[in-house]
C-alpha atoms as a PDB file:
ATOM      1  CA  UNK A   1     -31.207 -23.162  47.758  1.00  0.00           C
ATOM      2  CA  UNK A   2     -33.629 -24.129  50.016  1.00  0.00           C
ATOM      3  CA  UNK A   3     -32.598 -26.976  52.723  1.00  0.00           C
ATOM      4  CA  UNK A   4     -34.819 -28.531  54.979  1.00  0.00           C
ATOM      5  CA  UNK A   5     -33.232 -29.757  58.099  1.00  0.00           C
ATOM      6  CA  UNK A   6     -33.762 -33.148  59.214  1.00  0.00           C
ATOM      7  CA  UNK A   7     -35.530 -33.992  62.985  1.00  0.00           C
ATOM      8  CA  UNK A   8     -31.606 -35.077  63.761  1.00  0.00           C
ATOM      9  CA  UNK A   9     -30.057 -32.000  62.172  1.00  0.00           C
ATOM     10  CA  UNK A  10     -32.562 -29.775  63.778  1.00  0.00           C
ATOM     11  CA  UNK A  11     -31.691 -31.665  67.538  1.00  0.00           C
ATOM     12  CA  UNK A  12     -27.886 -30.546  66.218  1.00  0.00           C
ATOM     13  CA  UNK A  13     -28.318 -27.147  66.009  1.00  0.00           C
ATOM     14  CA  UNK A  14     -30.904 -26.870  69.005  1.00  0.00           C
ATOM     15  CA  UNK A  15     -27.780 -28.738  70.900  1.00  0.00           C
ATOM     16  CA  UNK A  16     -25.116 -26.096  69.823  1.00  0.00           C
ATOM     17  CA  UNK A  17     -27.108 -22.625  70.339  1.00  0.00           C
ATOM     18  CA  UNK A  18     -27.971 -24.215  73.636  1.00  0.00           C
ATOM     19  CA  UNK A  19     -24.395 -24.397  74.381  1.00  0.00           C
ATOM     20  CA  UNK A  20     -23.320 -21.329  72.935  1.00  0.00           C
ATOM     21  CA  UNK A  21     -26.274 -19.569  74.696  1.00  0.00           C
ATOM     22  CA  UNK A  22     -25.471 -21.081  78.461  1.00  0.00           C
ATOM     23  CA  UNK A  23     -21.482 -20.693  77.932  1.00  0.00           C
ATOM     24  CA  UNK A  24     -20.455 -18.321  75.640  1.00  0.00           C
ATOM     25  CA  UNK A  25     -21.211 -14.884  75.813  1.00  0.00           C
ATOM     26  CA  UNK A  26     -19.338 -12.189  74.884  1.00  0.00           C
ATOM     27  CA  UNK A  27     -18.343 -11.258  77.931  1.00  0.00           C
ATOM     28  CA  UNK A  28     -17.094 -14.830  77.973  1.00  0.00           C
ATOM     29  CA  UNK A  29     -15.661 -14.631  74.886  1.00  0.00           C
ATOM     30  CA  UNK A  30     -13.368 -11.921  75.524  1.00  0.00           C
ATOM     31  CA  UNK A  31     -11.961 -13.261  78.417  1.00  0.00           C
ATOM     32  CA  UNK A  32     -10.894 -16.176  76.692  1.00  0.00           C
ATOM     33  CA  UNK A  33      -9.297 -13.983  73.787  1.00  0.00           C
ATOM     34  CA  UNK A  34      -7.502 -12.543  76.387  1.00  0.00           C
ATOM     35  CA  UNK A  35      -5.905 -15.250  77.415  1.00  0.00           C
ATOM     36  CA  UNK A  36      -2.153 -17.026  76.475  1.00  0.00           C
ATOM     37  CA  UNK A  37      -3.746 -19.685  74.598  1.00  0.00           C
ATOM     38  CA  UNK A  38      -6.335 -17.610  73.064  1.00  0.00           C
ATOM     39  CA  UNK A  39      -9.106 -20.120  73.074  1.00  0.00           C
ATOM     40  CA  UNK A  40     -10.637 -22.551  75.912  1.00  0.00           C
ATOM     41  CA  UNK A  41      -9.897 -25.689  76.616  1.00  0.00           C
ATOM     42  CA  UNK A  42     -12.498 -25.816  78.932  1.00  0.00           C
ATOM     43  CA  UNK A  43     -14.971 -25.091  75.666  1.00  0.00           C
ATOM     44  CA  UNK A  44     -13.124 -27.482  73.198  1.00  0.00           C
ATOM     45  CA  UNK A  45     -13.918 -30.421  75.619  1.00  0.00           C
ATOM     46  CA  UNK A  46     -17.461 -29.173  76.375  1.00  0.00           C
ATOM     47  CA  UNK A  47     -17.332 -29.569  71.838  1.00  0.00           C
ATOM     48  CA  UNK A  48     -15.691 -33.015  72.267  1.00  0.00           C
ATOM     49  CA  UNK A  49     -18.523 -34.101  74.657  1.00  0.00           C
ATOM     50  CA  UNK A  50     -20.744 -33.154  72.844  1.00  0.00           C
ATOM     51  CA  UNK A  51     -20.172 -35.312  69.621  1.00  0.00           C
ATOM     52  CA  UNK A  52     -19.094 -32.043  67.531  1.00  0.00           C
ATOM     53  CA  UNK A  53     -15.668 -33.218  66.700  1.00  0.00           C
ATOM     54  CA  UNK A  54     -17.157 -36.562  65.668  1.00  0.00           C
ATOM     55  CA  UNK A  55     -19.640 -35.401  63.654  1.00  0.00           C
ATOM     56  CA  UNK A  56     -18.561 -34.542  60.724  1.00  0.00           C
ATOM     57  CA  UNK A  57     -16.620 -37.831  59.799  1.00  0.00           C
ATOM     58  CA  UNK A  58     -17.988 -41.069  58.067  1.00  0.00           C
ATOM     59  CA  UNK A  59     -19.233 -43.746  60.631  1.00  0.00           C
ATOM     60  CA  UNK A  60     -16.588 -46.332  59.152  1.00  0.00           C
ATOM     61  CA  UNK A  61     -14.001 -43.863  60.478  1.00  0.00           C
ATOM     62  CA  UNK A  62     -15.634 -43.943  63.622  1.00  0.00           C
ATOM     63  CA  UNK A  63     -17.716 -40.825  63.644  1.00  0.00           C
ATOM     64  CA  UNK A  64     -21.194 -39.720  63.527  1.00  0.00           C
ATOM     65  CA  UNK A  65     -21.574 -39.337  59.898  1.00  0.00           C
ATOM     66  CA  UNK A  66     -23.253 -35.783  59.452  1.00  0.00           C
ATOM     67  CA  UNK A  67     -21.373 -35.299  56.684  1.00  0.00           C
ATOM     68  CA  UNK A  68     -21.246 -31.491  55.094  1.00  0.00           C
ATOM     69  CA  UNK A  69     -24.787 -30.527  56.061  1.00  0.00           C
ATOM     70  CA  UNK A  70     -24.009 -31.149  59.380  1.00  0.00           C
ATOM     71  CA  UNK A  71     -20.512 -29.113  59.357  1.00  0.00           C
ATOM     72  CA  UNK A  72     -22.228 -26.607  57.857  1.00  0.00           C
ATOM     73  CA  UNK A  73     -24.575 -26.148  61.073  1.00  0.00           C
ATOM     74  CA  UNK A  74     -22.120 -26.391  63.567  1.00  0.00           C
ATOM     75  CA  UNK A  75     -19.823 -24.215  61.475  1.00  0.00           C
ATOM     76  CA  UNK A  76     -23.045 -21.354  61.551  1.00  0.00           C
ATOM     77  CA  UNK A  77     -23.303 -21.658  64.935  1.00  0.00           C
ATOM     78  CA  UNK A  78     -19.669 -21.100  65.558  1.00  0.00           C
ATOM     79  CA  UNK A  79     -19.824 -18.287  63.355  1.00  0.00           C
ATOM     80  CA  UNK A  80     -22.571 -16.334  65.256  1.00  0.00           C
ATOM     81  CA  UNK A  81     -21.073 -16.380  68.348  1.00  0.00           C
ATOM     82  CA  UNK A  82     -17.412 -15.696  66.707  1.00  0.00           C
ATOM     83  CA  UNK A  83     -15.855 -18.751  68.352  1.00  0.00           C
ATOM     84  CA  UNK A  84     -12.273 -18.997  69.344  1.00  0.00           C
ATOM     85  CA  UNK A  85     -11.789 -23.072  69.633  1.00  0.00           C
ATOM     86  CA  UNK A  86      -9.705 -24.313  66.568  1.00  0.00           C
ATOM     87  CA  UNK A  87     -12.768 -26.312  65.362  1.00  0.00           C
ATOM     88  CA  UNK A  88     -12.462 -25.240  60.993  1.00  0.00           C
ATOM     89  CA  UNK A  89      -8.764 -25.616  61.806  1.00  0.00           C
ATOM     90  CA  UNK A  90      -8.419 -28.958  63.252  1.00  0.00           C
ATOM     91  CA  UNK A  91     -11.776 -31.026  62.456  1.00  0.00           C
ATOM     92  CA  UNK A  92     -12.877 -29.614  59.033  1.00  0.00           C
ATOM     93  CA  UNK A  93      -9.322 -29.065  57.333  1.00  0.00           C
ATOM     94  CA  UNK A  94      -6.656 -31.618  58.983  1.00  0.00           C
ATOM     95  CA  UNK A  95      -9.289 -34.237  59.645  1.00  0.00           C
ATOM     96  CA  UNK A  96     -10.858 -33.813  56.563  1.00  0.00           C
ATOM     97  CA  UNK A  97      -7.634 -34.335  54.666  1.00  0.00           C
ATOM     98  CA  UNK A  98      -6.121 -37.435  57.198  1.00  0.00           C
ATOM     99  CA  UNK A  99      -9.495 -38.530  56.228  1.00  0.00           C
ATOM    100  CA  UNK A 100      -9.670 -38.486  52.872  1.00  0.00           C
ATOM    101  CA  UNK A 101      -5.752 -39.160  51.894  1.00  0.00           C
ATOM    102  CA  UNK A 102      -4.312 -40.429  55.140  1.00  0.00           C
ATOM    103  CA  UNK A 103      -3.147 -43.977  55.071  1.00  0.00           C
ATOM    104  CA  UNK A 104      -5.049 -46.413  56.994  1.00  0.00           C
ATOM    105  CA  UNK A 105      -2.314 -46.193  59.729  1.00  0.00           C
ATOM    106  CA  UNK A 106      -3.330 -42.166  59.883  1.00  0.00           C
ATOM    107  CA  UNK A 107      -6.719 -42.444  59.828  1.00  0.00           C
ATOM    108  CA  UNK A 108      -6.590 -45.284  62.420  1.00  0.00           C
ATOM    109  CA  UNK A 109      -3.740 -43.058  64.989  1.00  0.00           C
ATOM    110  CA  UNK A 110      -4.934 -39.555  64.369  1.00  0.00           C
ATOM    111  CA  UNK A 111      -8.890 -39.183  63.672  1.00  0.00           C
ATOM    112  CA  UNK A 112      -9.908 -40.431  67.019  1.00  0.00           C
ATOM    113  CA  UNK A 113      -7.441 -37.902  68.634  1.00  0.00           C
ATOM    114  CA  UNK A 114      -9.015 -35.699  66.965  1.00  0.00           C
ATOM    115  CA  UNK A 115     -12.692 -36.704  67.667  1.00  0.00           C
ATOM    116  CA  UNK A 116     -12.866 -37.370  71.098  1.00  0.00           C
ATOM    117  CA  UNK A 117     -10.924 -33.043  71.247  1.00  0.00           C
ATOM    118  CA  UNK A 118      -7.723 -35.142  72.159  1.00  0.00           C
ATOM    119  CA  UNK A 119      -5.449 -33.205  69.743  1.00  0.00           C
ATOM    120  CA  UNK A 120      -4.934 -29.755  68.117  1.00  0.00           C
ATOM    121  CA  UNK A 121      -4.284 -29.480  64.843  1.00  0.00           C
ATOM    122  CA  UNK A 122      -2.974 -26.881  62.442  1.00  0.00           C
ATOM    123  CA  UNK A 123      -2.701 -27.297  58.515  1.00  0.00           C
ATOM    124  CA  UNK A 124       0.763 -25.191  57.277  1.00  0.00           C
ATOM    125  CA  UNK A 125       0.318 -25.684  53.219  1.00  0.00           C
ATOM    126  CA  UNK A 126       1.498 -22.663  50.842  1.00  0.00           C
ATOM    127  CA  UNK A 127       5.084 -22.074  50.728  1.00  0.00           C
ATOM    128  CA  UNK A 128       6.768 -18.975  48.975  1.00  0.00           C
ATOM    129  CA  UNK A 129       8.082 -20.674  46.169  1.00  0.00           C
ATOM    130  CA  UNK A 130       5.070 -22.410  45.307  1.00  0.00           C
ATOM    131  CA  UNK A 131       2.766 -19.576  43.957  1.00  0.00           C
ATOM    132  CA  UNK A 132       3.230 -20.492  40.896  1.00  0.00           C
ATOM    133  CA  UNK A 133       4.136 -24.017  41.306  1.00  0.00           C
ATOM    134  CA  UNK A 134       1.732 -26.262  43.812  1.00  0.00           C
ATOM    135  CA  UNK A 135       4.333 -29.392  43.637  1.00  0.00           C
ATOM    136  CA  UNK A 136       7.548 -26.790  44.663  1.00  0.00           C
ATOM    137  CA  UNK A 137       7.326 -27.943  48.526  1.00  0.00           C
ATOM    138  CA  UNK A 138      10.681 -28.008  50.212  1.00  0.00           C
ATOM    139  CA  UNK A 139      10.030 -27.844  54.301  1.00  0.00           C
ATOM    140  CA  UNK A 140      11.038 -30.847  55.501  1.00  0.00           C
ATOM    141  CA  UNK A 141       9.483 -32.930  58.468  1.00  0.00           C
ATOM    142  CA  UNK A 142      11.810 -35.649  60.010  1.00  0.00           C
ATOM    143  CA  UNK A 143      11.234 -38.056  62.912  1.00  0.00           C
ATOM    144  CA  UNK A 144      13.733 -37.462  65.984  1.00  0.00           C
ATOM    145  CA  UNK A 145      12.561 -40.523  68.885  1.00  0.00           C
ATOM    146  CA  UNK A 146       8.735 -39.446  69.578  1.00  0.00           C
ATOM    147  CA  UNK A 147       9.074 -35.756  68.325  1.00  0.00           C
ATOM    148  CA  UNK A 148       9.247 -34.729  64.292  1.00  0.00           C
ATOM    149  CA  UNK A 149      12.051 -31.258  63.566  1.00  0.00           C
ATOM    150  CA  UNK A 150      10.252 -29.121  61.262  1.00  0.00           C
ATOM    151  CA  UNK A 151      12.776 -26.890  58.343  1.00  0.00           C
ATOM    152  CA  UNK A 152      11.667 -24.529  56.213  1.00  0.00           C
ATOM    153  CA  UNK A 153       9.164 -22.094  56.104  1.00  0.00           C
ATOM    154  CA  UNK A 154       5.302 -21.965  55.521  1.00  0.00           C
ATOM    155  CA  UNK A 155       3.621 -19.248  53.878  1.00  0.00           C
ATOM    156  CA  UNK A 156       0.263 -19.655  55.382  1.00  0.00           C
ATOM    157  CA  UNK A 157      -0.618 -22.009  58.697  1.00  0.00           C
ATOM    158  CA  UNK A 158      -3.814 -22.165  59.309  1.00  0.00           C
ATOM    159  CA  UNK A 159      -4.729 -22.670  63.052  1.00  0.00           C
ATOM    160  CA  UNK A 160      -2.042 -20.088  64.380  1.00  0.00           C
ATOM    161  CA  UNK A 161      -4.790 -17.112  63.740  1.00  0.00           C
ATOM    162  CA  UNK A 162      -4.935 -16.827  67.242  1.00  0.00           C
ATOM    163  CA  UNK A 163      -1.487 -16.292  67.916  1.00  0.00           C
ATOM    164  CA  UNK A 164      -0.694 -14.334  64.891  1.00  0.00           C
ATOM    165  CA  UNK A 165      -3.557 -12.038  65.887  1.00  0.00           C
ATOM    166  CA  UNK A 166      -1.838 -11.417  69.081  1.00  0.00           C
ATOM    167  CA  UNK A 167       1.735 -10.455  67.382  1.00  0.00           C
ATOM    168  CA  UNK A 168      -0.354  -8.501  65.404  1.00  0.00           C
ATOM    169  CA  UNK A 169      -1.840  -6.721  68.327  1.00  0.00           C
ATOM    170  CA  UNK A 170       1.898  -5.979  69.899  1.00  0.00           C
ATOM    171  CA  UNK A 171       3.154  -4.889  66.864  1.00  0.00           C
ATOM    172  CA  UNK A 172       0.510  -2.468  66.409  1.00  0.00           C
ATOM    173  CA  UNK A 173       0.848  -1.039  69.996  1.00  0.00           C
ATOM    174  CA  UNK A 174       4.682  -0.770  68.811  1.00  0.00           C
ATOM    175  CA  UNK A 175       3.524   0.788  66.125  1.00  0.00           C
ATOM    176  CA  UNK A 176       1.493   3.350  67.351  1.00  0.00           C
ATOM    177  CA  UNK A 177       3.240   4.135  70.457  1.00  0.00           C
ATOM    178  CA  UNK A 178       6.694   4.924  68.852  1.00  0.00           C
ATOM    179  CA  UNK A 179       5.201   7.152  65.899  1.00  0.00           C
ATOM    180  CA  UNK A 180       6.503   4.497  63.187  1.00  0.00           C
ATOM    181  CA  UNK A 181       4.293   5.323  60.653  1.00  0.00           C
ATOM    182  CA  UNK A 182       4.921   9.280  60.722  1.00  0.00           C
ATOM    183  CA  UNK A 183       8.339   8.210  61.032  1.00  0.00           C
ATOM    184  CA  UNK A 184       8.357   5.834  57.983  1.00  0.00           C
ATOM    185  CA  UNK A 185       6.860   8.845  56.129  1.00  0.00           C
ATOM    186  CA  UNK A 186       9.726  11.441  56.915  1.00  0.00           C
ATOM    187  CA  UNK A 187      12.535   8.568  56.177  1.00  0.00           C
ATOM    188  CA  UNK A 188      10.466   7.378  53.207  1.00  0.00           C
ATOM    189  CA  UNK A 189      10.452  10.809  51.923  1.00  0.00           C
ATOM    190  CA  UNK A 190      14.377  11.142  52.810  1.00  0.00           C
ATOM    191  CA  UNK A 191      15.242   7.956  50.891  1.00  0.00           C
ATOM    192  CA  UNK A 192      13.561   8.702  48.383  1.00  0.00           C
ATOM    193  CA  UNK A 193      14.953  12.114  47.569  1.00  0.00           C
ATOM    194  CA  UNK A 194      18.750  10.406  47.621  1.00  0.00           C
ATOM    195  CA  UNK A 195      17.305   7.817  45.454  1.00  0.00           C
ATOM    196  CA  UNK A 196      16.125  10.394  42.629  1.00  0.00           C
ATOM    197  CA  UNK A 197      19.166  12.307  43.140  1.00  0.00           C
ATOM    198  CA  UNK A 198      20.831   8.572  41.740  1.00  0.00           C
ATOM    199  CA  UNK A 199      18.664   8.010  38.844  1.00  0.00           C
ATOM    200  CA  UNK A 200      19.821  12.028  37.787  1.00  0.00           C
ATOM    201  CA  UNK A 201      22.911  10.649  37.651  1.00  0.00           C
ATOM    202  CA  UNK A 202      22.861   7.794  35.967  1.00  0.00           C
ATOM    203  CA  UNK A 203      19.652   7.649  33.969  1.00  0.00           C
ATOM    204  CA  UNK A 204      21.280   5.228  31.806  1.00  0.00           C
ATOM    205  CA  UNK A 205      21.519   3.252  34.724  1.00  0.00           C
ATOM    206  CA  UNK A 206      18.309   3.533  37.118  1.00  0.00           C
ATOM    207  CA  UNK A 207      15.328   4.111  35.094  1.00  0.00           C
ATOM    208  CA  UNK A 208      12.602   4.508  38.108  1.00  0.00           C
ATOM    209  CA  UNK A 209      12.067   5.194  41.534  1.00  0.00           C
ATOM    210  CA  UNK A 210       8.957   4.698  43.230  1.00  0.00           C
ATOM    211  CA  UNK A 211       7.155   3.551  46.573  1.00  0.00           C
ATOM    212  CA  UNK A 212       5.186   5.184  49.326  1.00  0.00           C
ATOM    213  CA  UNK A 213       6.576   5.212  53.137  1.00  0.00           C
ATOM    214  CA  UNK A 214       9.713   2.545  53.380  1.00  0.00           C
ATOM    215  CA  UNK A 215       8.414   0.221  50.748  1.00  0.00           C
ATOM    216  CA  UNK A 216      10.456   1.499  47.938  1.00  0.00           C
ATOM    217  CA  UNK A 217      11.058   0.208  44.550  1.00  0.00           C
ATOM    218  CA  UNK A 218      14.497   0.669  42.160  1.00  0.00           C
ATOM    219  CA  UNK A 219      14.065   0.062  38.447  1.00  0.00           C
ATOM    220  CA  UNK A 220      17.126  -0.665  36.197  1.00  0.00           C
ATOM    221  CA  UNK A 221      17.404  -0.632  32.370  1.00  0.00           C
ATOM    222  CA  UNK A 222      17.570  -4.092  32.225  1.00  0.00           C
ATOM    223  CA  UNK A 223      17.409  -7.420  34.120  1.00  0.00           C
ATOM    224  CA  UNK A 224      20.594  -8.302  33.756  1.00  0.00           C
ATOM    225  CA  UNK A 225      21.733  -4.616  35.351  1.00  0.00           C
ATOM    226  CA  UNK A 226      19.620  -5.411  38.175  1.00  0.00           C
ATOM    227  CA  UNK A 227      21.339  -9.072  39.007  1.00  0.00           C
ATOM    228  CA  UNK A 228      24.893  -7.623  39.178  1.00  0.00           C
ATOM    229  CA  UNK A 229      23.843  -4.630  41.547  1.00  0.00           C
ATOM    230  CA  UNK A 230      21.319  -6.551  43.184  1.00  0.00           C
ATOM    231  CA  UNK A 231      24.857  -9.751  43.727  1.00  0.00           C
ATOM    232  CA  UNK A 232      26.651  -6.752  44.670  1.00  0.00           C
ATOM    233  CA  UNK A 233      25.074  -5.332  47.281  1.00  0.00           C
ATOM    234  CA  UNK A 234      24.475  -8.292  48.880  1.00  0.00           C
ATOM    235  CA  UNK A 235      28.642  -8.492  49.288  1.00  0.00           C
ATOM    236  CA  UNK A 236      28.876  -5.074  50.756  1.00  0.00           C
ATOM    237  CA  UNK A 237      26.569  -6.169  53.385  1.00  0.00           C
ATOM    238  CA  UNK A 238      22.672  -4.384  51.877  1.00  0.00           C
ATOM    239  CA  UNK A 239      20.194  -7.022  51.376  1.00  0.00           C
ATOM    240  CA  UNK A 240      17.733  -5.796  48.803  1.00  0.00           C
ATOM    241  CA  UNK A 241      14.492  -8.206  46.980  1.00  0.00           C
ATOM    242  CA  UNK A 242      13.278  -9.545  43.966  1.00  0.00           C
ATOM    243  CA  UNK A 243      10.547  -8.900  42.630  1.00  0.00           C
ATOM    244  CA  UNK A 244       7.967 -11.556  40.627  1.00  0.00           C
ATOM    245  CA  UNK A 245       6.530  -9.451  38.518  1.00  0.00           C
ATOM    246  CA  UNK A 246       8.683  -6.719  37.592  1.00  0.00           C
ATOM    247  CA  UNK A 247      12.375  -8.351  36.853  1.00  0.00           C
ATOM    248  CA  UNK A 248      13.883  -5.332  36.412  1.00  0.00           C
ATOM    249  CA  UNK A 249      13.038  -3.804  40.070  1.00  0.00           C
ATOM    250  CA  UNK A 250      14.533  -4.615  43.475  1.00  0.00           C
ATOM    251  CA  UNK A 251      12.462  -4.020  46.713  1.00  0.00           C
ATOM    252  CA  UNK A 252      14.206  -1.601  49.368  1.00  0.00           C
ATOM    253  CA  UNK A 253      12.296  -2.641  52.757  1.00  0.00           C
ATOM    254  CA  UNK A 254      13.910  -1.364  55.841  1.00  0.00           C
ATOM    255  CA  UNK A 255      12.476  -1.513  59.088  1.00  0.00           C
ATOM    256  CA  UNK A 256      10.792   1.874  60.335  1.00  0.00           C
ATOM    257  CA  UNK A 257      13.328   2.405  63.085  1.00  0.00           C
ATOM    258  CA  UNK A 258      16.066   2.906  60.316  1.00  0.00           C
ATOM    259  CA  UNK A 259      18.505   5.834  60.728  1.00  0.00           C
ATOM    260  CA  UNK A 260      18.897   8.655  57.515  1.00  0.00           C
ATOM    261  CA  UNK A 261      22.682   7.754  58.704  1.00  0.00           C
ATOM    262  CA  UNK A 262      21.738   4.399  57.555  1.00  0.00           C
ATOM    263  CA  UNK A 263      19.859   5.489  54.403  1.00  0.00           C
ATOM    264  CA  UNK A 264      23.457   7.330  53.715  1.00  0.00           C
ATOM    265  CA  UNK A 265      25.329   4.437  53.708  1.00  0.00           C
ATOM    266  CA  UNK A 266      23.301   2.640  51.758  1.00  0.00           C
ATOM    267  CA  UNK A 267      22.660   5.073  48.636  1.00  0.00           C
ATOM    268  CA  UNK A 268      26.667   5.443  49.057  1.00  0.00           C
ATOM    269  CA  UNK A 269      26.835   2.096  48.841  1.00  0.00           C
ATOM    270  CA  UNK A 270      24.990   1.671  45.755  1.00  0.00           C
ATOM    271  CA  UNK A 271      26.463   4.590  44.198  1.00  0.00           C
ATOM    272  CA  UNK A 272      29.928   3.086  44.869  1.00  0.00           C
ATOM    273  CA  UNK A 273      29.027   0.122  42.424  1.00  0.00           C
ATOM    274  CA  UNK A 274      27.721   2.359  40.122  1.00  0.00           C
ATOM    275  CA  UNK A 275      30.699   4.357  39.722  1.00  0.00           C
ATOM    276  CA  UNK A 276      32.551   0.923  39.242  1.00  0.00           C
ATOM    277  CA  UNK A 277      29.798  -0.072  36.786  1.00  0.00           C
ATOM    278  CA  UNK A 278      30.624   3.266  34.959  1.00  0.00           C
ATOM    279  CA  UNK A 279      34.154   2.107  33.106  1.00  0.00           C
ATOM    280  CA  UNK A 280      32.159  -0.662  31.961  1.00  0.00           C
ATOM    281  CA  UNK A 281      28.704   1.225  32.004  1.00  0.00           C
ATOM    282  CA  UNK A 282      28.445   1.080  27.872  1.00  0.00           C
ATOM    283  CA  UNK A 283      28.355  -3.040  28.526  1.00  0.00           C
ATOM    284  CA  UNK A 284      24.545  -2.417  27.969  1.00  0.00           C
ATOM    285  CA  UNK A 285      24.754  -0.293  25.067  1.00  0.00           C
ATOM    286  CA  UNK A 286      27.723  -2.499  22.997  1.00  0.00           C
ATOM    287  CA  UNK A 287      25.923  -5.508  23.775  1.00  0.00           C
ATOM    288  CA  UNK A 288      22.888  -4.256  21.932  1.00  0.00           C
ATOM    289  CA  UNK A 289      25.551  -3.401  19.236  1.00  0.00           C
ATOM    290  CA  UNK A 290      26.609  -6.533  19.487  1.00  0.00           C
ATOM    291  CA  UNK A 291      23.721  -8.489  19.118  1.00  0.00           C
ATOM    292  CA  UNK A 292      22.959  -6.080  16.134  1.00  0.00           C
ATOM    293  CA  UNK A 293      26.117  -7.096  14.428  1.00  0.00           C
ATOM    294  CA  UNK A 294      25.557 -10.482  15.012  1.00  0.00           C
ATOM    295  CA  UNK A 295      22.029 -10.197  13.637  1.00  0.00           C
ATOM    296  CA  UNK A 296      23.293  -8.716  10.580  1.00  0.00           C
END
């Protein structure tokens, strides 16, 4: 597609390589990444002044109207210099939505916060439970005097990059300074030796084990087989996962620093309900018997 820039659009993206060009270097940009915050306040107001938060909301919300074409320079600018400020994160996504579904009391409180670089704003949307269902949304926000208490969990948060990317960054020093991977290789190998040695005996029990590292997978014969150890172990103190996909399989996950003394305990722990499975073990088989009689 071809699009010709208007003089005004043209002035626009003159305006922001100008800025970008005087202030923000990469020399400049890395110190800011290395700060707490992980962006610059100094910057986001320099935006503000600008007009760049106001820009791309509707004049009857108060600002500049330059609509997508406009977003779309700024945001091509931003993207050629790699820039830190939250300016997709709180202009684009949470204005654009107060914008468009806010109530009139929203739009009127919040947008010109967010215009004149007043405000932050981060959008938390996907939950866990709601992969498969949009409308299953159960974090909570309520009002406590002139602060809102946030329960639940959020899936994704868009607008906490910053600081995720610095967790990410520890845990990655962690990672590599302590060996954790190599680590998670020898104890992955470990567990899953003990597990095999299981499913030998009771194949009519476990019918899989796979995984790579500490991300290990335990397939039963049957779903049902799978809910009673998975109830089970969850009383003796192991906490094991679903899975989504694969109804017959709980997810072992340890963390990397885990001990082959506490591998032990575990596998004796599931081999413990085993054995008391084992008296009733041919539940699985007579119930297909069962429903055969029935059948008939």
């Amino acid at each position: 597609m071809d699009i010709q820039l208007t003089e005004e659009q043209e002035q626009l993206q003159l305006s922001i390589q100008r800025l970008l060009r005087d202030q923000y270097d990469f020399n400049a940009r890395r110190k800011i990444a290395d700060t707490d915050e992980g962006w610059s306040r100094k910057h986001w107001n320099a935006f503000a002044e600008l007009g760049l938060c106001a820009v791309p909301f509707k004049e009857s919300s108060g600002g500049l109207g330059g609509g997508p074409l406009a977003t779309m320079i700024i945001m091509q600018e931003i993207g050629r210099k790699l820039v830190l400020e939250p300016f997709l994160e709180t202009v684009v996504l949470a204005g654009g939505i107060i914008e468009d579904i806010g109530s009139p009391a929203q739009r009127e409180t919040f947008l010109p916060q967010i215009m004149s670089g007043e405000t932050i704003w981060a959008l938390g949307w996907a939950e866990g439970r709601g992969r498969y269902d949009l409308a299953n949304v159960v974090t909570t926000a309520r009002r406590q005097g002139e602060i809102y208490t946030l329960s639940g969990a959020k899936a994704v948060v868009i607008g906490l990059v910053v600081l995720a990317c610095t967790a990410a960054s520890a845990c990655l020093e962690v990672l590599i300074e302590e060996h954790l991977p190599a680590r998670s290789a020898v104890m992955g190998n470990y567990f899953m030796r003990q597990l095999n040695e299981l499913m030998d005996q009771y194949p009519d029990y476990i019918a899989d084990v796979r995984g790579k590292g500490l991300l290990l997978g335990l397939e039963f014969s049957s779903r049902e087989l799978r809910e009673a150890v998975q109830v089970e172990l969850f009383h003796r103190g192991v906490l094991v996962a679903a899975t989504l996909n694969a109804n017959r399989t709980i997810r072992i996950e340890p963390p990397l620093i885990i001990t082959e003394s506490q591998i032990n305990l575990m596998i004796e722990t599931l081999e413990s309900i085993l054995v008391d499975l084992t008296p009733k073990g041919k539940w699985r088989k007579d119930k297909g018997k069962n429903k055969k009689k029935k059948a008939k």
